[in-house]
Protein backbone atom coordinates (compact mmCIF):
# COMPACT_ATOMS: atom_id res chain seq x y z
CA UNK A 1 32.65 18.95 11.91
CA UNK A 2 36.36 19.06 10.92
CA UNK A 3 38.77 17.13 8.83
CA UNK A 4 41.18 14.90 10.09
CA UNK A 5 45.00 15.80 9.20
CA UNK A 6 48.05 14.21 9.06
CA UNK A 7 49.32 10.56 8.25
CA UNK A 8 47.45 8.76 10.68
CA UNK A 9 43.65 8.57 10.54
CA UNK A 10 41.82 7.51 13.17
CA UNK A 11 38.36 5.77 13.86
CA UNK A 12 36.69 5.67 16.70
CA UNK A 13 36.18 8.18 20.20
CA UNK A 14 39.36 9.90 22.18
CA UNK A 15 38.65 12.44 24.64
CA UNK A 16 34.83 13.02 23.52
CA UNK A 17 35.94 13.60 19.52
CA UNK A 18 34.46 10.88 17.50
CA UNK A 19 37.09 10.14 14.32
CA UNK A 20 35.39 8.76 11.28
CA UNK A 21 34.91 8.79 7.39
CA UNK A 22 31.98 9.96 5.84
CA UNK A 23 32.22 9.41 2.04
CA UNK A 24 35.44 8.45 2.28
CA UNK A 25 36.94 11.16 3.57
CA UNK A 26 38.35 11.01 7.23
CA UNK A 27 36.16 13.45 9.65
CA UNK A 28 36.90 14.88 13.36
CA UNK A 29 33.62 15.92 15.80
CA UNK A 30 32.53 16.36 19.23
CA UNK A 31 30.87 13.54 20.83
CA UNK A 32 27.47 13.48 22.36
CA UNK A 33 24.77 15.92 21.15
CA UNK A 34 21.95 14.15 19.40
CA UNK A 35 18.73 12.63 21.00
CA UNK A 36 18.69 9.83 23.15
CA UNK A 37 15.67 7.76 24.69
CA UNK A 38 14.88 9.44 27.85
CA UNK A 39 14.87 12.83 26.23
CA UNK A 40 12.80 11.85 23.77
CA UNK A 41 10.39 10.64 26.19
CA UNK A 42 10.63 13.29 28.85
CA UNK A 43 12.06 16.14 27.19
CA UNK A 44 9.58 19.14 26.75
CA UNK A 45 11.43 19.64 23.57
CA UNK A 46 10.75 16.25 22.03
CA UNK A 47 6.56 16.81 21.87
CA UNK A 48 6.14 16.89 18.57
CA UNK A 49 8.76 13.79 17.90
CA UNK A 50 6.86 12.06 20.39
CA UNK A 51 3.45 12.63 18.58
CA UNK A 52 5.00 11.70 15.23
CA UNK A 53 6.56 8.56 17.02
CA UNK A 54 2.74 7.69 18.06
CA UNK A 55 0.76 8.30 14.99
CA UNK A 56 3.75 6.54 13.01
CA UNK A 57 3.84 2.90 14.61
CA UNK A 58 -0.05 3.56 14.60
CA UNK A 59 -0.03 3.96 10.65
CA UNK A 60 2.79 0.81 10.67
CA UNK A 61 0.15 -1.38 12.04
CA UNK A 62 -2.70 -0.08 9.63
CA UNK A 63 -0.35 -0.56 6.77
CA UNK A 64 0.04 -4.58 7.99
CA UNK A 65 -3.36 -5.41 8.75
CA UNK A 66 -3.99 -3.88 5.47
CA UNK A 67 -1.18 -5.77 3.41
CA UNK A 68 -1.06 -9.16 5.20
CA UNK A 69 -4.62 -9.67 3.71
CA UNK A 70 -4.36 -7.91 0.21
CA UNK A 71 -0.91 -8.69 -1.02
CA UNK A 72 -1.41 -12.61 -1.60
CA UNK A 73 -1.79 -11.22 -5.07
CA UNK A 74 2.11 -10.26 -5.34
CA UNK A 75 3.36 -13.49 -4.27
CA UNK A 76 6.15 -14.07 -6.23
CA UNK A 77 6.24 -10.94 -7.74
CA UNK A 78 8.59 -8.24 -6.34
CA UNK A 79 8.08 -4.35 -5.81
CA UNK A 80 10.48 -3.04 -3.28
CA UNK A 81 9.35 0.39 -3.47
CA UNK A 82 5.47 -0.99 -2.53
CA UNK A 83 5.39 -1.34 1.68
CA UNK A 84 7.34 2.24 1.33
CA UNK A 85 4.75 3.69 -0.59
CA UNK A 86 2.03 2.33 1.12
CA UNK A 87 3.14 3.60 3.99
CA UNK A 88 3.19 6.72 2.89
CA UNK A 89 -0.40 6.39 1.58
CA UNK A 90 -1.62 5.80 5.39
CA UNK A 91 0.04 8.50 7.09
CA UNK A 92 -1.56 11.08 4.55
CA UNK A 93 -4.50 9.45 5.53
CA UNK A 94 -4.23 9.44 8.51
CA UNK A 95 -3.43 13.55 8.01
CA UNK A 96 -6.93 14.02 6.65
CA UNK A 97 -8.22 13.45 10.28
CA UNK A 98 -9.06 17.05 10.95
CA UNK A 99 -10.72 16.07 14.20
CA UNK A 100 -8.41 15.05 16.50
CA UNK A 101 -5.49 16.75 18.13
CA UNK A 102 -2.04 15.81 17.05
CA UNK A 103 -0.12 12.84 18.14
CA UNK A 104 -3.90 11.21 18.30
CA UNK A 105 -4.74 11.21 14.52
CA UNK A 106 -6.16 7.67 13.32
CA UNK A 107 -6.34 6.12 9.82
CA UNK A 108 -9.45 5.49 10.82
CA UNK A 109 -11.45 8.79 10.75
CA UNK A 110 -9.04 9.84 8.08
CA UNK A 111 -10.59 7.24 6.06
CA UNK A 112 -14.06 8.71 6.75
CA UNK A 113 -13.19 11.98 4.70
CA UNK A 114 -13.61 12.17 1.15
CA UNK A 115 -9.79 13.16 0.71
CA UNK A 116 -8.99 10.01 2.41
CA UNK A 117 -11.08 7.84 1.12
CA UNK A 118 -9.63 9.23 -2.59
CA UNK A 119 -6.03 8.88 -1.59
CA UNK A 120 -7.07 4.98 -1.30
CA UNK A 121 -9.27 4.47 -4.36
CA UNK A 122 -6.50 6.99 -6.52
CA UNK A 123 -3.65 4.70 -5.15
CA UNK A 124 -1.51 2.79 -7.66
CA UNK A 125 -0.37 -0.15 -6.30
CA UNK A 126 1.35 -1.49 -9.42
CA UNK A 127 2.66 -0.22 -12.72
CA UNK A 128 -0.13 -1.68 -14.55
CA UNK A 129 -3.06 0.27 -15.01
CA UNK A 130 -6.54 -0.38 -15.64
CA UNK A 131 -8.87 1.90 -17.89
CA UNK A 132 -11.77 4.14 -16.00
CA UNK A 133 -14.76 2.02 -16.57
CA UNK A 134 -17.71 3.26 -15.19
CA UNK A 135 -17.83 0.33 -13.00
CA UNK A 136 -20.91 -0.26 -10.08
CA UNK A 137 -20.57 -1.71 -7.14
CA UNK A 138 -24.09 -2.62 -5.32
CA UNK A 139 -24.59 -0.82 -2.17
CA UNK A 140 -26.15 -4.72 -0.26
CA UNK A 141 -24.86 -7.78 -2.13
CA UNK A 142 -21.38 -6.23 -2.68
CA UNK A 143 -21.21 -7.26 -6.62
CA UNK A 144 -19.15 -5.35 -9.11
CA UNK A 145 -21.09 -4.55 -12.66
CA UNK A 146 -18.73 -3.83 -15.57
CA UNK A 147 -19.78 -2.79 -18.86
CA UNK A 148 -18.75 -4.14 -21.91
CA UNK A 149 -15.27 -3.33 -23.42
CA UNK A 150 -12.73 -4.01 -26.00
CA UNK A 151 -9.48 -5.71 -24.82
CA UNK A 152 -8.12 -3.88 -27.65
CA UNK A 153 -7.28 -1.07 -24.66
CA UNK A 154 -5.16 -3.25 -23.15
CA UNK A 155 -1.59 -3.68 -23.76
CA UNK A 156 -0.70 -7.68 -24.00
CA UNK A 157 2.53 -8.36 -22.93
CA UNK A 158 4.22 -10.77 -24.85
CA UNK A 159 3.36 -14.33 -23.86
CA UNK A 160 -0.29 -12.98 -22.31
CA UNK A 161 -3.26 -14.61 -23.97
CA UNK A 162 -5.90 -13.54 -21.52
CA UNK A 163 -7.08 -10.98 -18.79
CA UNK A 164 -7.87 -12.46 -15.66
CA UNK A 165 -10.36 -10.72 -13.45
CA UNK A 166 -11.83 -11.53 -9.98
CA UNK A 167 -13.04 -9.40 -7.41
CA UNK A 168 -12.09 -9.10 -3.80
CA UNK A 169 -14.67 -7.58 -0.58
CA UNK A 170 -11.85 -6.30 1.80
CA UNK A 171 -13.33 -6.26 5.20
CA UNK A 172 -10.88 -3.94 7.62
CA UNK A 173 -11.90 -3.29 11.08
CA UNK A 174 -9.56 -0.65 12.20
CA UNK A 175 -10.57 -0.53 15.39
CA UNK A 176 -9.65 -4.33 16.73
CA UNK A 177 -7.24 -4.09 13.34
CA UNK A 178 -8.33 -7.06 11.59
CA UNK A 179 -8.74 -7.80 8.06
CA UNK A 180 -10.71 -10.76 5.61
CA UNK A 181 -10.97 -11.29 2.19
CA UNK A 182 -13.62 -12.57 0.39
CA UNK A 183 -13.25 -13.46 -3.33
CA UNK A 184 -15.12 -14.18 -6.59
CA UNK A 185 -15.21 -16.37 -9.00
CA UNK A 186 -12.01 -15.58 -11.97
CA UNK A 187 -12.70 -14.24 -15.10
CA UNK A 188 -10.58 -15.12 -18.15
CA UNK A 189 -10.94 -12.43 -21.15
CA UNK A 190 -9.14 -13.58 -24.27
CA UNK A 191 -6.83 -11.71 -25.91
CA UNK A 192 -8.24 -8.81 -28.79
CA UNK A 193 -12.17 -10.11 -28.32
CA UNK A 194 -14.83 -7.63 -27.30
CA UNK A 195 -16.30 -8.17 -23.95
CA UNK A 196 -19.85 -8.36 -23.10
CA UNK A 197 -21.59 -6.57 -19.70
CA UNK A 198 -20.62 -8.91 -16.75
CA UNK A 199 -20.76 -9.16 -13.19
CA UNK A 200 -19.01 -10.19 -10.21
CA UNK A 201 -20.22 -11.37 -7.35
CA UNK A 202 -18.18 -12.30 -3.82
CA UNK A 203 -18.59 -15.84 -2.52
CA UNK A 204 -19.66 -14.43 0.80
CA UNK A 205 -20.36 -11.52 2.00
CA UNK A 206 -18.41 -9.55 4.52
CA UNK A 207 -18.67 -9.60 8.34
CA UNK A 208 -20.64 -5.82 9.47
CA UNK A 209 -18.73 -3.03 11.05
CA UNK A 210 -15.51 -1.84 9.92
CA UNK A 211 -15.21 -1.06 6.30
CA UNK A 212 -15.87 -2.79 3.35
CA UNK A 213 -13.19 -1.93 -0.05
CA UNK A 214 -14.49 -3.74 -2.68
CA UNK A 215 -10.98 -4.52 -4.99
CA UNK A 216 -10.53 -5.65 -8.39
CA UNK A 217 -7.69 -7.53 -9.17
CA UNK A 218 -6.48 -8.14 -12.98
CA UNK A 219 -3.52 -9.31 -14.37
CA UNK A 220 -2.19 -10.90 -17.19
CA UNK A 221 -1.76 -14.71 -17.55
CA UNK A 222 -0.44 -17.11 -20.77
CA UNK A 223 -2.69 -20.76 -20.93
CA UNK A 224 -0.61 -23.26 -22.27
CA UNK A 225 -2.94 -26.65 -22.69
CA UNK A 226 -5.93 -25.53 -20.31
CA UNK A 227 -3.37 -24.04 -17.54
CA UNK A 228 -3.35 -21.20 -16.73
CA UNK A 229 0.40 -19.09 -15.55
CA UNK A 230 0.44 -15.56 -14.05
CA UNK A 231 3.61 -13.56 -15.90
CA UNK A 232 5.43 -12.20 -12.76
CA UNK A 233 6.37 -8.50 -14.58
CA UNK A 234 5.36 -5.61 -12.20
CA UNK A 235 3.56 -4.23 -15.45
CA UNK A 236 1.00 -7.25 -16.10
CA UNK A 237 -0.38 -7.25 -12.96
CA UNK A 238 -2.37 -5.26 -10.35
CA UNK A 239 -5.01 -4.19 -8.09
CA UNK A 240 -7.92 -0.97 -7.63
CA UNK A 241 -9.69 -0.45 -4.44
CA UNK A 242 -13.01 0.65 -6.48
CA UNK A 243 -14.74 2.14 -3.21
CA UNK A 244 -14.80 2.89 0.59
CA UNK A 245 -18.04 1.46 2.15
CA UNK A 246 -18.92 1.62 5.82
């Protein structure tokens, strides 16, 4: 790479140099070089690009099953770093499949692991957090069993006057990648009260096969004369994947 001199400055390719500006600053260099299709396809070389190439649409497609079905909860509420981040989440899931060979490596028995299936349930999908309950989720009927609490834990934004709470039964077949969502009933905790033992329980329960994430969803929402408005702030809303079940 070189600097271009002189009065004129040039853009553009003459006699295989390429002239451009990079910060700038006007910059001379040799065309060609680089990677181009064919190599990368045929090139003994370009293996390991290949294999990254392969594994990385296959994690792409995960990572849209996945959101298409569990994001209705950010509608209207923006996170541009989210579909980046969750995107990292399934490729280093997809790295705790120890069993196959590279370029071959699935979300799928990545999510089989215990490191894999705690990358998911550690994941924080918004800035909002929720406090470690020892929460229960029942191994047949699905149902999530909280214990009681104070909402005195929780940090009201201003506006908020209650939780809400409802639970979601993820159902993600990674292997025809498909996804459903069944929900609860909502929950509305008011502000500062203490909160008895509850349950919740999903309207129906899941198709078999695949994997089943049960998710609770919580944010914070102001009722103004028996409605009930979500506040849009990244920090008054979010979700947990509580468990991997298969």
């Amino acid at each position: 790479m070189a600097k271009q001199e002189g009065l004129i400055r040039l853009r553009g390719t003459i006699d295989g140099v390429n002239f451009y500006f990079r910060k700038g600053k006007p910059i001379a260099r040799m065309a060609g070089g680089g990677f181009n299709g064919a190599s990368i396809k045929n090139s003994a070389t370009m293996v390991r690009v290949r294999e990254n190439n392969t594994e990385f649409g296959h994690c792409s497609k995960v990572k849209k099953v996945f959101s298409d079905v569990l994001l209705f909860h950010f509608a209207n509420r923006k996170d541009v770093t989210l579909h980046s981040r969750l995107m990292r989440l399934f490729i280093a899931i997809k790295d705790c499949d120890l069993i196959s060979e590279r370029g071959k490596r699935t979300v799928n028995l990545g999510l089989q692991t215990a490191a894999g299936q705690h990358l998911l349930t550690s994941f924080e999908f918004t800035a909002m957090p929720f406090p470690d309950l020892p929460m229960d989720v029942a191994s047949t009927t699905l149902e999530l069993s909280l214990p009681s609490f104070s909402l005195s834990e929780f940090k009201f934004p201003l506006g908020a006057t209650h939780l809400e709470l409802f639970l979601g039964v993820l159902h993600l077949n990674l292997d025809t990648k498909t996804a459903t969502l069944n929900k609860s009933a909502s929950v509305l905790l008011a502000k500062g009260v203490a909160v008895d033992s509850f349950t919740l329980t999903p309207n129906v329960l899941p198709n078999t096969g695949g994997y089943h994430l049960p998710v609770l969803f919580y944010s914070y929402v102001q009722e103004v004369n028996g409605e009930v408005y979500p506040l849009n702030d990244s920090k008054s809303f979010g979700l947990r994947v509580l468990d991997v079940l298969v």
